[in-house]
N, C-alpha and C. Protein backbone atom coordinates (compact mmCIF):
# COMPACT_ATOMS: atom_id res chain seq x y z
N UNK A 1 0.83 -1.18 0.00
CA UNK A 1 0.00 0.00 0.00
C UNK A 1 0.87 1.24 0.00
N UNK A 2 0.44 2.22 -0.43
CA UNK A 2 0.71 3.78 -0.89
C UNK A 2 1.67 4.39 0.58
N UNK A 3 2.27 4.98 0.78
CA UNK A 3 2.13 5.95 1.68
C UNK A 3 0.90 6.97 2.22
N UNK A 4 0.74 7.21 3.18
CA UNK A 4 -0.39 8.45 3.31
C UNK A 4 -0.28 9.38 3.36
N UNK A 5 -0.41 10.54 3.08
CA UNK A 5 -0.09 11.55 3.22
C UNK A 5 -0.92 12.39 4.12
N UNK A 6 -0.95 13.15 4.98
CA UNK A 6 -2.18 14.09 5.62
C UNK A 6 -1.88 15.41 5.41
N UNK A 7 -2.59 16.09 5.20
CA UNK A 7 -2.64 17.57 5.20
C UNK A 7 -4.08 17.93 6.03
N UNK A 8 -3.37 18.59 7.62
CA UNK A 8 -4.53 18.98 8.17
C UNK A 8 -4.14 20.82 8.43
N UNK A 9 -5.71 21.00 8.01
CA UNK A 9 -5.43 22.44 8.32
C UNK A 9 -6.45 22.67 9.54
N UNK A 10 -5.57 24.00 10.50
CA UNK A 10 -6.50 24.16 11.76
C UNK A 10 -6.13 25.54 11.52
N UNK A 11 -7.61 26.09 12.28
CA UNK A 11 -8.01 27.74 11.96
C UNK A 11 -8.08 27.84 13.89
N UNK A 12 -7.49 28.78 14.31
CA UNK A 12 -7.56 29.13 15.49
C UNK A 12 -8.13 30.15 15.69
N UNK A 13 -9.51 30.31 17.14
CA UNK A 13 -9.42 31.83 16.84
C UNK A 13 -8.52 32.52 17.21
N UNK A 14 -9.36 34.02 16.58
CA UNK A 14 -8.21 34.86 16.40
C UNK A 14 -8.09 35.36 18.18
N UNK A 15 -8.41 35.59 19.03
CA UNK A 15 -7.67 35.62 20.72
C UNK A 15 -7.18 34.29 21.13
N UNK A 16 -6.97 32.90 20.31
CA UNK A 16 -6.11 31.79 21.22
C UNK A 16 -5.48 31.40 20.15
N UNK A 17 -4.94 32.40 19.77
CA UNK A 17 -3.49 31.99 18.52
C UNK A 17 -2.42 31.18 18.95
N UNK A 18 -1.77 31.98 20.27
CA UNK A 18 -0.67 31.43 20.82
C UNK A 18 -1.25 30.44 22.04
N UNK A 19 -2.16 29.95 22.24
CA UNK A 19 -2.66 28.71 23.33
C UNK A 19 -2.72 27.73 22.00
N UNK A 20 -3.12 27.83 20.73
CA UNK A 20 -3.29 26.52 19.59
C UNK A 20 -2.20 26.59 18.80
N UNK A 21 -1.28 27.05 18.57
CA UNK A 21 0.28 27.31 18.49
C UNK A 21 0.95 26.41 19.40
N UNK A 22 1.04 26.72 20.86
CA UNK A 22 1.77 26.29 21.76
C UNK A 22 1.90 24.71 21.86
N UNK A 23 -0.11 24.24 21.78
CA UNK A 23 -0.39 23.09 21.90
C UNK A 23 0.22 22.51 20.52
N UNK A 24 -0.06 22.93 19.45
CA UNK A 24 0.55 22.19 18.10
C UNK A 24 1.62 21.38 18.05
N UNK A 25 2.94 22.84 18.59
CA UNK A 25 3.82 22.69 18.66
C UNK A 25 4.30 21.76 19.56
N UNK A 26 3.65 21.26 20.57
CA UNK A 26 3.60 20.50 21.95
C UNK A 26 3.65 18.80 21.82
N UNK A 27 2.65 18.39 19.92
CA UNK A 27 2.33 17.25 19.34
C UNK A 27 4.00 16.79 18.69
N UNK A 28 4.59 18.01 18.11
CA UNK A 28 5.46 17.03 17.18
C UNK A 28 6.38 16.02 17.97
N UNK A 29 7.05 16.56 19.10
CA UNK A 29 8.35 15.46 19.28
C UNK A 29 7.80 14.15 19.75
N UNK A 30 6.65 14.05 20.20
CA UNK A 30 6.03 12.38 20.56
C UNK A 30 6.11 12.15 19.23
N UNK A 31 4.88 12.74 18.23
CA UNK A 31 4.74 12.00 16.84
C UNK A 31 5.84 11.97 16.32
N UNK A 32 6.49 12.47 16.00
CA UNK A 32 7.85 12.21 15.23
C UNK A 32 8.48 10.94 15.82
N UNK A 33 7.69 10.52 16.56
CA UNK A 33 8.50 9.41 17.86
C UNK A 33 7.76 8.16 16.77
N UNK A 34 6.57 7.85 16.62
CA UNK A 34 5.41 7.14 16.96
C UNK A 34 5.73 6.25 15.51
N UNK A 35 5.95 5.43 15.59
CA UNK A 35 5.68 3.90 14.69
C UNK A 35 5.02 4.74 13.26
N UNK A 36 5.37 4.47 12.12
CA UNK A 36 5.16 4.70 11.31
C UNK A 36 5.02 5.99 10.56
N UNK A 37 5.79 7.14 11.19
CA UNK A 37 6.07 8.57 11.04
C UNK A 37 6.74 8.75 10.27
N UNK A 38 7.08 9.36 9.14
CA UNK A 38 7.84 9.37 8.35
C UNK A 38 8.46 11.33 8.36
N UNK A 39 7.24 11.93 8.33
CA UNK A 39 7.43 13.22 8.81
C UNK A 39 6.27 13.77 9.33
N UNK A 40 6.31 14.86 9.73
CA UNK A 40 5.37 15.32 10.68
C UNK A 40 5.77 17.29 10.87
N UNK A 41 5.38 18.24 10.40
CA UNK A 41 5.72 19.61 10.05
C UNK A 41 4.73 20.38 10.04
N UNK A 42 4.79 21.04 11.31
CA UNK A 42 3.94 22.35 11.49
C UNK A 42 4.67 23.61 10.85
N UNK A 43 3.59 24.12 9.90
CA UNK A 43 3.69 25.31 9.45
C UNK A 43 2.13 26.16 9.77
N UNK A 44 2.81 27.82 9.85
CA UNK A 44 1.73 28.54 9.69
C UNK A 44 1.77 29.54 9.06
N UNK A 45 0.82 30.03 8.32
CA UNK A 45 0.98 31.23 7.51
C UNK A 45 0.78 32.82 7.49
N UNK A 46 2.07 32.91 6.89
CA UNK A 46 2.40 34.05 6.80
C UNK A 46 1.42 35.44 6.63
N UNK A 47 0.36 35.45 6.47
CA UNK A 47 -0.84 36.22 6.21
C UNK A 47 -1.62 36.14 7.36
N UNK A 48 -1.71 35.00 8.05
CA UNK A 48 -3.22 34.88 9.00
C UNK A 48 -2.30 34.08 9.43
N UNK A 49 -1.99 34.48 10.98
CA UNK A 49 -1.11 34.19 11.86
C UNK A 49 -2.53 32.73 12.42
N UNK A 50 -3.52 32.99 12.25
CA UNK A 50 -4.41 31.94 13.54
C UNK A 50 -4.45 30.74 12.44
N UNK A 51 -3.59 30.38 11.27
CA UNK A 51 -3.91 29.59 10.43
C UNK A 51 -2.86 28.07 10.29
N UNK A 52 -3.15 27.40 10.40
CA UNK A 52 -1.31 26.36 10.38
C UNK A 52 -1.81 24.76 9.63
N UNK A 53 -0.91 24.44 9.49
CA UNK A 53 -1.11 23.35 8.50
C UNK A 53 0.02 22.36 9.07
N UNK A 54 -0.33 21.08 9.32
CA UNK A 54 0.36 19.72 9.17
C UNK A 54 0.88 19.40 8.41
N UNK A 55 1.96 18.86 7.48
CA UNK A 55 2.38 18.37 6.36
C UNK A 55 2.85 16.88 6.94
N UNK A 56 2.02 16.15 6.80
CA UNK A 56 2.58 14.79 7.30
C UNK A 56 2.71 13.67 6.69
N UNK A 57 3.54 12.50 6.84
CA UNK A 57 3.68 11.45 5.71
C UNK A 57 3.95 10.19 6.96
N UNK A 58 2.69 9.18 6.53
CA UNK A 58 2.74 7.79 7.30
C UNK A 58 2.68 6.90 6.60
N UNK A 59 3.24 5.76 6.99
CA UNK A 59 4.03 4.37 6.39
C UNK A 59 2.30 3.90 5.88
N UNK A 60 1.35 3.84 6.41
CA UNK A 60 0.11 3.27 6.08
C UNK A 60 -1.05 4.13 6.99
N UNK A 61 -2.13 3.82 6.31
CA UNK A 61 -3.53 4.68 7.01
C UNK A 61 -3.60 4.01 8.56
N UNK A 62 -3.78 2.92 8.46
CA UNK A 62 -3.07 2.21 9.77
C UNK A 62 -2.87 2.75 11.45
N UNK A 63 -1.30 3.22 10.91
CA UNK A 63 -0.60 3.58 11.42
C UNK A 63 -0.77 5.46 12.20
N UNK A 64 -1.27 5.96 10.89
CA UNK A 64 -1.63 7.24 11.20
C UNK A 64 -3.42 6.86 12.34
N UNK A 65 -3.84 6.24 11.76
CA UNK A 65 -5.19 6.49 12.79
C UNK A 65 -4.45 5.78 14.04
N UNK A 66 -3.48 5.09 14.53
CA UNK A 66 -3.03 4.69 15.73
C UNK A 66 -2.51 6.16 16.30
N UNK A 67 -2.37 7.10 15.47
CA UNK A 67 -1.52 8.34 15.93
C UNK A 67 -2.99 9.59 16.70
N UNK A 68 -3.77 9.06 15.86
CA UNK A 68 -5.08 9.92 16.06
C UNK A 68 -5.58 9.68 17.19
N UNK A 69 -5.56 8.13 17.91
CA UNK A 69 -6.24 7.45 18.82
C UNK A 69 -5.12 7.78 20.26
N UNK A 70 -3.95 8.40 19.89
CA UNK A 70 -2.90 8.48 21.12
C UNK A 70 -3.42 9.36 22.18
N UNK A 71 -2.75 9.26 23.74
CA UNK A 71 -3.06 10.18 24.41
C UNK A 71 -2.70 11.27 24.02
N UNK A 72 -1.49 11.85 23.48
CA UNK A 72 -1.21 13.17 23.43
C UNK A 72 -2.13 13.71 22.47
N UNK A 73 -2.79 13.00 21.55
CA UNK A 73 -3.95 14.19 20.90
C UNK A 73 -4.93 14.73 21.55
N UNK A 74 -5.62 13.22 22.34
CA UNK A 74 -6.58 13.42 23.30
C UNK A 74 -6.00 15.04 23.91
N UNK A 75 -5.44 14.97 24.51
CA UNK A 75 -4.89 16.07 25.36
C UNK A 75 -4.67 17.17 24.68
N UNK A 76 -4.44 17.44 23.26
CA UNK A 76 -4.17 18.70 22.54
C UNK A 76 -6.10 19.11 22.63
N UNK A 77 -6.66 18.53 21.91
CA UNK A 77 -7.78 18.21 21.84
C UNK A 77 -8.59 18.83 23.04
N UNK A 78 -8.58 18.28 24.58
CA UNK A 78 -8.93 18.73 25.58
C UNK A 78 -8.54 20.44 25.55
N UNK A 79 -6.92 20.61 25.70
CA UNK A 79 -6.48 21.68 25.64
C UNK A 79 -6.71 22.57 25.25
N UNK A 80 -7.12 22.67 23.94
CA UNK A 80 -7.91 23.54 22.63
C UNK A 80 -9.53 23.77 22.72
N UNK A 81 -10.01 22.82 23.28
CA UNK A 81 -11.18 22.75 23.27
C UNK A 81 -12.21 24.13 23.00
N UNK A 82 -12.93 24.27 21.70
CA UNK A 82 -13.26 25.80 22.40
C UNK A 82 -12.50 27.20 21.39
N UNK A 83 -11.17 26.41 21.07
CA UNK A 83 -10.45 27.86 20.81
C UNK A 83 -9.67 27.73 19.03
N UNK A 84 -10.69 26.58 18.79
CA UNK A 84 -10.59 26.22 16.87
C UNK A 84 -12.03 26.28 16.37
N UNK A 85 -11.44 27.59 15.72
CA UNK A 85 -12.76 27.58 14.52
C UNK A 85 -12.62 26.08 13.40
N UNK A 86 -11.85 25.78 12.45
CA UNK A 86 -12.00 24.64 12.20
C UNK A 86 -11.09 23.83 12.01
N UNK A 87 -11.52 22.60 11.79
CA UNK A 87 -9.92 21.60 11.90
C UNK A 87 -10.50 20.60 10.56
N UNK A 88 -10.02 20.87 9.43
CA UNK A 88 -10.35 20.06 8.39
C UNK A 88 -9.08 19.21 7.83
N UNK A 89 -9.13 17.81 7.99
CA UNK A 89 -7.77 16.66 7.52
C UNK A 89 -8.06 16.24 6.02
N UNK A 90 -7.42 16.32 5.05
CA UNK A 90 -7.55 15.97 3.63
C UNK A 90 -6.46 14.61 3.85
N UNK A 91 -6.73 12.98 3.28
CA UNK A 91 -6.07 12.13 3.31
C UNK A 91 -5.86 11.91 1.81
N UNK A 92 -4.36 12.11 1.65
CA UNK A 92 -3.96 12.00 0.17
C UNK A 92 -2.71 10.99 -0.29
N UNK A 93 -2.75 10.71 -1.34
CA UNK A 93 -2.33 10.04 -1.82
C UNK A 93 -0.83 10.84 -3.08
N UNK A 94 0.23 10.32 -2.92
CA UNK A 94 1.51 11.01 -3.81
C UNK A 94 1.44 10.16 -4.73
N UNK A 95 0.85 10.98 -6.80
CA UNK A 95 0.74 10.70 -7.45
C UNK A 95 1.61 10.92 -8.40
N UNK A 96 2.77 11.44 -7.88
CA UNK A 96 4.07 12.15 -8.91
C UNK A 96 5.52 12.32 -7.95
């Protein structure tokens, strides 16, 4: 099977920029840890600071929903609760 690719984008509001920042930033060094990680890269953009994007690549779909089901999301998740306008995950596939 393929690699997976994820691209999740999360919209913070705009007063808990730096509380959904902090927490983001809080996810990578476990995941970068976690069985089947290949990469894992928070970015945010340059225009709309409350805006950031995942760029992530897992060995199988698998593997990534074992990443979804971990405590430390739970806990970003708790953390945030409240302070994301939206959190939309596109699961893709590298065709080139």
């Amino acid at each position: 099977m393929a690699q997976l690719t994820i691209v999740a984008n999360i919209v913070a509001k705009p007063d808990k920029v730096e509380l959904v920042k902090s927490e983001l930033i809080s996810l990578i060094a476990f995941t970068r840890n976690e069985n089947g990680c290949v990469n894992y890269d928070l970015h945010q953009d340059n225009a709309n600071p409350a805006m950031f994007i995942f760029y992530e690549n897992w060995l199988s779909r698998e593997l990534w929903q074992k990443h979804m089901s971990n405590s430390h999301i739970a806990k970003y998740l708790s953390a945030t609760e409240g302070a994301v306008d939206s959190f939309i995950v596109h699961e893709m596939t590298k065709i080139g």
